[in-house]
C-alpha atoms as a PDB file:
ATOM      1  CA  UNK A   1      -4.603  -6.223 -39.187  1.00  0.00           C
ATOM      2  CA  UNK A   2      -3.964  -2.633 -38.181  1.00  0.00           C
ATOM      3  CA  UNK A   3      -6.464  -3.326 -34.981  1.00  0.00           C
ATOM      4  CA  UNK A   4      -4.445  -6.440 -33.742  1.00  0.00           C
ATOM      5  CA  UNK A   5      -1.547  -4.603 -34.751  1.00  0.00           C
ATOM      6  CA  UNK A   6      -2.873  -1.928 -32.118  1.00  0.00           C
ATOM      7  CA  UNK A   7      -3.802  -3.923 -29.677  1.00  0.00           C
ATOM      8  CA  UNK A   8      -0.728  -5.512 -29.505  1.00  0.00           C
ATOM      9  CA  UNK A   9       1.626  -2.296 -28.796  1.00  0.00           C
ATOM     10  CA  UNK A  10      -1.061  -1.621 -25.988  1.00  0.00           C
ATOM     11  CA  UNK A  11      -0.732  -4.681 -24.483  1.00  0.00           C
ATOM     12  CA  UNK A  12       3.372  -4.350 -24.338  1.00  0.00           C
ATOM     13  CA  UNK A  13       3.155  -0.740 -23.610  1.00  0.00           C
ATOM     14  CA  UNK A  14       1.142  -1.555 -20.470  1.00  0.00           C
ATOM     15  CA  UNK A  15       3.066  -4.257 -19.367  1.00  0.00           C
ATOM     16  CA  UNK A  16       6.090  -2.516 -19.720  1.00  0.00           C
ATOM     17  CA  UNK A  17       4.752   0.027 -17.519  1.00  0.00           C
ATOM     18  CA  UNK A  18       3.260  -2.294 -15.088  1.00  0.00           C
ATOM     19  CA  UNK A  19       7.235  -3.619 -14.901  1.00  0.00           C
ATOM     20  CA  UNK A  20       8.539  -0.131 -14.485  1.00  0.00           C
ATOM     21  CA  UNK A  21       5.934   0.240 -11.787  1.00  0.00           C
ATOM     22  CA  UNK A  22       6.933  -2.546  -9.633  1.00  0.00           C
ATOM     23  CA  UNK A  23      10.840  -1.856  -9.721  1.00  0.00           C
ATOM     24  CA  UNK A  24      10.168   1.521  -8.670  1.00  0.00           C
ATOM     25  CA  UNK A  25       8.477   0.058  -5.781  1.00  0.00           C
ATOM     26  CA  UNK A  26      10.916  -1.658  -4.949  1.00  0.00           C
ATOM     27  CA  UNK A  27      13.820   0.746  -5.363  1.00  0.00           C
ATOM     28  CA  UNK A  28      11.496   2.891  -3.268  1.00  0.00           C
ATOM     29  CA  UNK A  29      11.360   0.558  -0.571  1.00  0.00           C
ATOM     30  CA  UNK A  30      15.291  -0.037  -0.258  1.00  0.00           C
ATOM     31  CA  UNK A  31      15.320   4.132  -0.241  1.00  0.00           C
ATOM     32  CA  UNK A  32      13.209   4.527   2.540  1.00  0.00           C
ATOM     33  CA  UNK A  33      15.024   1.711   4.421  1.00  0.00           C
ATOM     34  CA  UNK A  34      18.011   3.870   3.706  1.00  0.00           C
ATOM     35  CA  UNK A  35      16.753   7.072   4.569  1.00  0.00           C
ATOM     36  CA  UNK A  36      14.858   5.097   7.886  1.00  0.00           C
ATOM     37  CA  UNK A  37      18.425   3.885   8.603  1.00  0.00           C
ATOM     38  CA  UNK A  38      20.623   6.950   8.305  1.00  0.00           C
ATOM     39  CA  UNK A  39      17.813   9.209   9.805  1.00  0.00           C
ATOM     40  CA  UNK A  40      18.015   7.106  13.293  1.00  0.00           C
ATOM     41  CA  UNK A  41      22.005   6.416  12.869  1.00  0.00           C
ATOM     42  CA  UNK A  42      24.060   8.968  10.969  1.00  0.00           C
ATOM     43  CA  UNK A  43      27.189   7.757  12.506  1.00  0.00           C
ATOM     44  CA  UNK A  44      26.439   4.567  10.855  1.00  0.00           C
ATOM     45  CA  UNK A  45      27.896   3.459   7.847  1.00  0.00           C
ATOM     46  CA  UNK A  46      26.948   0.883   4.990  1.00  0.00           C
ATOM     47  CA  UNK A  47      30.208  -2.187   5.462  1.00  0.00           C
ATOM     48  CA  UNK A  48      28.414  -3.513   2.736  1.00  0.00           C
ATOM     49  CA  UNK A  49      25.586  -4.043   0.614  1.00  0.00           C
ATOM     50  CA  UNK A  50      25.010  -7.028  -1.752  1.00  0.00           C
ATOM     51  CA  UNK A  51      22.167  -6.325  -4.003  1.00  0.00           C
ATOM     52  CA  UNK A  52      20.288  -8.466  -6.902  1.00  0.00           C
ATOM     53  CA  UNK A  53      16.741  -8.709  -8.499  1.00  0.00           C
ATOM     54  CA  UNK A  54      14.423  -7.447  -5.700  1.00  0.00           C
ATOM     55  CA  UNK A  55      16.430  -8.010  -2.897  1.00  0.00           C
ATOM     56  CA  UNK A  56      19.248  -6.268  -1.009  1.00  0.00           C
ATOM     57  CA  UNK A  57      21.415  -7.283   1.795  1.00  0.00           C
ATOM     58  CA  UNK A  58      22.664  -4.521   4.106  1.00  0.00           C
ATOM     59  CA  UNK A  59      25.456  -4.357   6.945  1.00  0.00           C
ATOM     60  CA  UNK A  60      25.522  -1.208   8.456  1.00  0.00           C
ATOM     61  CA  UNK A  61      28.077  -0.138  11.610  1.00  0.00           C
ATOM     62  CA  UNK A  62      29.906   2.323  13.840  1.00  0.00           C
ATOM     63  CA  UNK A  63      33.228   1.725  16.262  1.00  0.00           C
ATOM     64  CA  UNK A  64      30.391   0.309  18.709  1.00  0.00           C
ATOM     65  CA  UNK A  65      27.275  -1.011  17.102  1.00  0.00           C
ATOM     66  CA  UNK A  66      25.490  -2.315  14.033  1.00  0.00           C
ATOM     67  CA  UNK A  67      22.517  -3.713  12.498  1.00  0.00           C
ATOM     68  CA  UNK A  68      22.145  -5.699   8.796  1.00  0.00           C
ATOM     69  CA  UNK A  69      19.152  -5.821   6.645  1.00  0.00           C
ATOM     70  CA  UNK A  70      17.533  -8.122   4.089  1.00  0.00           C
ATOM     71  CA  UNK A  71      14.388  -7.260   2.114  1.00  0.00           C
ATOM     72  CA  UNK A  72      12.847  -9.791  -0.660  1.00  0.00           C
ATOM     73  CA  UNK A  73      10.653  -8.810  -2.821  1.00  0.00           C
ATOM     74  CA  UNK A  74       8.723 -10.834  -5.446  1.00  0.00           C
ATOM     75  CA  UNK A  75       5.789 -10.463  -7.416  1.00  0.00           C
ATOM     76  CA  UNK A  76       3.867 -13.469  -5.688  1.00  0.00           C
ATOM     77  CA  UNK A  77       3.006 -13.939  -1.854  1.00  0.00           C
ATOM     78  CA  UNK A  78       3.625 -17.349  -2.160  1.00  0.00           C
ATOM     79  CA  UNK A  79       7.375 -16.682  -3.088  1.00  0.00           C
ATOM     80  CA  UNK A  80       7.988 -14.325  -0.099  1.00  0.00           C
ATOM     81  CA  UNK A  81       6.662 -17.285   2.164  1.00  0.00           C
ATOM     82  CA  UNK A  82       9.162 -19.386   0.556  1.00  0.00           C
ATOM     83  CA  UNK A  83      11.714 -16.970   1.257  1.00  0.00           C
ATOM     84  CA  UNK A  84      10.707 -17.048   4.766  1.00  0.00           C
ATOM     85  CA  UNK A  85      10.332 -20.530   5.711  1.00  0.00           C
ATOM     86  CA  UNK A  86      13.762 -21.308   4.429  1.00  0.00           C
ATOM     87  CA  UNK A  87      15.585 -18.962   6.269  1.00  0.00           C
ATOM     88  CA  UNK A  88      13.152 -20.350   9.620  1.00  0.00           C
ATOM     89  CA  UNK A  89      14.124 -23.702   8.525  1.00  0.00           C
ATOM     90  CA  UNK A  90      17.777 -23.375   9.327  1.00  0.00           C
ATOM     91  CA  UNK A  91      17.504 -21.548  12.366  1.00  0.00           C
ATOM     92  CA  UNK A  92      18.900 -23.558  15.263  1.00  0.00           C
ATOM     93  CA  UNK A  93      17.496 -21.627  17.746  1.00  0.00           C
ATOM     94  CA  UNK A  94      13.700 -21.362  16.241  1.00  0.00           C
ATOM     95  CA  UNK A  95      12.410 -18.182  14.411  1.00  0.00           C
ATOM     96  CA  UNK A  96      11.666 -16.489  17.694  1.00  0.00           C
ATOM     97  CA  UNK A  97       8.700 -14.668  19.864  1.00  0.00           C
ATOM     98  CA  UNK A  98       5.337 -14.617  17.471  1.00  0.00           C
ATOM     99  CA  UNK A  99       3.865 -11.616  16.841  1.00  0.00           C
ATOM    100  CA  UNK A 100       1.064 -10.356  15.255  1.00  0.00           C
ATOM    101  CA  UNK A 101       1.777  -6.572  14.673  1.00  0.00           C
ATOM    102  CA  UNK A 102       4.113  -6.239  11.611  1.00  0.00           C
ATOM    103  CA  UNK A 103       2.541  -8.023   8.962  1.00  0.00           C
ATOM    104  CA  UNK A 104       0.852 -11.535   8.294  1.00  0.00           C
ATOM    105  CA  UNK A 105       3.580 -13.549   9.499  1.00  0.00           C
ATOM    106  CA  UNK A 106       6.305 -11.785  12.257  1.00  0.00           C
ATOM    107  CA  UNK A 107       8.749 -12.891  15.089  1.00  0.00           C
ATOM    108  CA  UNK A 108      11.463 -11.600  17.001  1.00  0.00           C
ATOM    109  CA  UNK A 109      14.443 -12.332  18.895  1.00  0.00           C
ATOM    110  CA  UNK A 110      16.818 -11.554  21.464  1.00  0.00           C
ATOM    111  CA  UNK A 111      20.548 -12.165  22.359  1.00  0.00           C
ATOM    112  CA  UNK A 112      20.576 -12.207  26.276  1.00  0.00           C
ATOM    113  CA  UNK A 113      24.373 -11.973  26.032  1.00  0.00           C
ATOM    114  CA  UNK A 114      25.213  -9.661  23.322  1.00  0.00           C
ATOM    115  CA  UNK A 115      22.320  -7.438  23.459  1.00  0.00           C
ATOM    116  CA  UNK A 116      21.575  -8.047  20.095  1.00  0.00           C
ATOM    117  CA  UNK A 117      17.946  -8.059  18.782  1.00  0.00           C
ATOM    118  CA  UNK A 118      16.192  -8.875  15.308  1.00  0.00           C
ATOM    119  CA  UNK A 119      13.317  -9.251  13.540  1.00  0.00           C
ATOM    120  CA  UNK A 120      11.843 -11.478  10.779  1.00  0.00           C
ATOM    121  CA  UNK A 121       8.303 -10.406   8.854  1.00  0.00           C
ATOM    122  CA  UNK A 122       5.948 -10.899   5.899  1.00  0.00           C
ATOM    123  CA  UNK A 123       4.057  -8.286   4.943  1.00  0.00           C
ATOM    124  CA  UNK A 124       1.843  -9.563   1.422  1.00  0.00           C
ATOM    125  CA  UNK A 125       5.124 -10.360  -1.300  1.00  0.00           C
ATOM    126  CA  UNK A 126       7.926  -8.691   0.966  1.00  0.00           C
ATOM    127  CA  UNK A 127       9.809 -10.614   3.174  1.00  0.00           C
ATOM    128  CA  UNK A 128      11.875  -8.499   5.561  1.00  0.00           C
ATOM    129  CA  UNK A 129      14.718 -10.144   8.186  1.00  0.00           C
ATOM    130  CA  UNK A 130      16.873  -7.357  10.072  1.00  0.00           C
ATOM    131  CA  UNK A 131      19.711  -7.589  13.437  1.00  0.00           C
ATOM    132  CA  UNK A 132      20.662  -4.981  15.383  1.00  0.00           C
ATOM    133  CA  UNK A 133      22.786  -4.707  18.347  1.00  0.00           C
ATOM    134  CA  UNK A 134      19.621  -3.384  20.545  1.00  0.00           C
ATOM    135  CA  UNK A 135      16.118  -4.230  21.298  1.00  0.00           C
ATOM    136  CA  UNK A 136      14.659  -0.878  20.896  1.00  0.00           C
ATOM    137  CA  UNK A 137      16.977   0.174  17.601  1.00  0.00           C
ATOM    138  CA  UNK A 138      15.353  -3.365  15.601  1.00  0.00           C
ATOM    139  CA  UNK A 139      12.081  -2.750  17.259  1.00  0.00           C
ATOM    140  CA  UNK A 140      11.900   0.742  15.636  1.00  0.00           C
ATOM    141  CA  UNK A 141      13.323  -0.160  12.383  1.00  0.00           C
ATOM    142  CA  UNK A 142      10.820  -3.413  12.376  1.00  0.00           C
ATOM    143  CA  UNK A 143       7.955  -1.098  12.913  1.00  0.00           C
ATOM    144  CA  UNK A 144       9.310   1.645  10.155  1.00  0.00           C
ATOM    145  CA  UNK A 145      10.131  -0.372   7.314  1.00  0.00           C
ATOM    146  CA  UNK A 146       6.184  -2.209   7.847  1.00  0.00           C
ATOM    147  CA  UNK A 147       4.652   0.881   7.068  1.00  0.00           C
ATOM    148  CA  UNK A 148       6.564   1.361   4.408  1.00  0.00           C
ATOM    149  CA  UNK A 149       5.177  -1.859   2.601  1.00  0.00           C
ATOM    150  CA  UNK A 150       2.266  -1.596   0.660  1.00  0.00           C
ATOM    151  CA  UNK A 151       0.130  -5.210   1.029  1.00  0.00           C
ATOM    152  CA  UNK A 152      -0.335  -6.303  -1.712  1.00  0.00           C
END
């Protein structure tokens, strides 16, 4: 009795751990999209922010520009293609140029008339789509927020 009894508060301790774990991976990753954010824009600030269980919107701006931000993140792969596919499924326009540098699944997009560029990517169980109102500025946050996902 006292064995099962022991095995049991293992097997909770470690998944409660394991739980802990992967929200502080994923609070990481919204703090280095922060940090990525505010480190390339300082004069940018957060409009708003709508968060909820592993995912957070962002809409960040200035007097002249902008960019907004969604990461999703769930425990399976299969959930972040979803994710993904729904959002690609309502695009009138198509999901854009494909690419094959940001993760397992990537395309990108571009405004002729506004300027305004974006980005959609999967990367393992994290399912990124960001805006900005320049090429280069979505290209570099694109290629900053891959690294900071760990596949999975």
């Amino acid at each position: 009795m006292k064995r099962l009894l022991s095995l049991l508060l293992f097997a909770a301790t470690s998944l409660c751990v394991l739980i802990l774990a992967m929200g502080q991976d994923f609070t990481s990753l919204k703090d280095k999209a922060e940090n990525a954010v505010k480190s390339r824009r300082p004069d940018w600030t957060i409009k708003s922010k709508h968060e909820k269980d592993k995912e957070v919107f962002y809409n960040w701006n200035s007097r002249q520009d902008g960019a907004t931000l969604l990461i999703f993140q769930r425990d399976s792969k299969q959930e972040a293609v979803e994710r993904m596919q729904l959002t690609i499924k309502f695009l009138s326009v198509g999901p854009g140029r494909k690419r094959s540098d940001l993760g397992e699944e990537a395309y990108s997009w571009k405004n002729e008339r506004s300027g305004f560029a974006g980005v959609r990517f999967r990367k393992g169980n994290v399912y990124v789509d960001l805006a900005a109102s320049s090429e280069e500025m979505a290209e570099d946050l694109a290629k900053d927020l891959s690294t900071f996902i760990k596949k999975n």
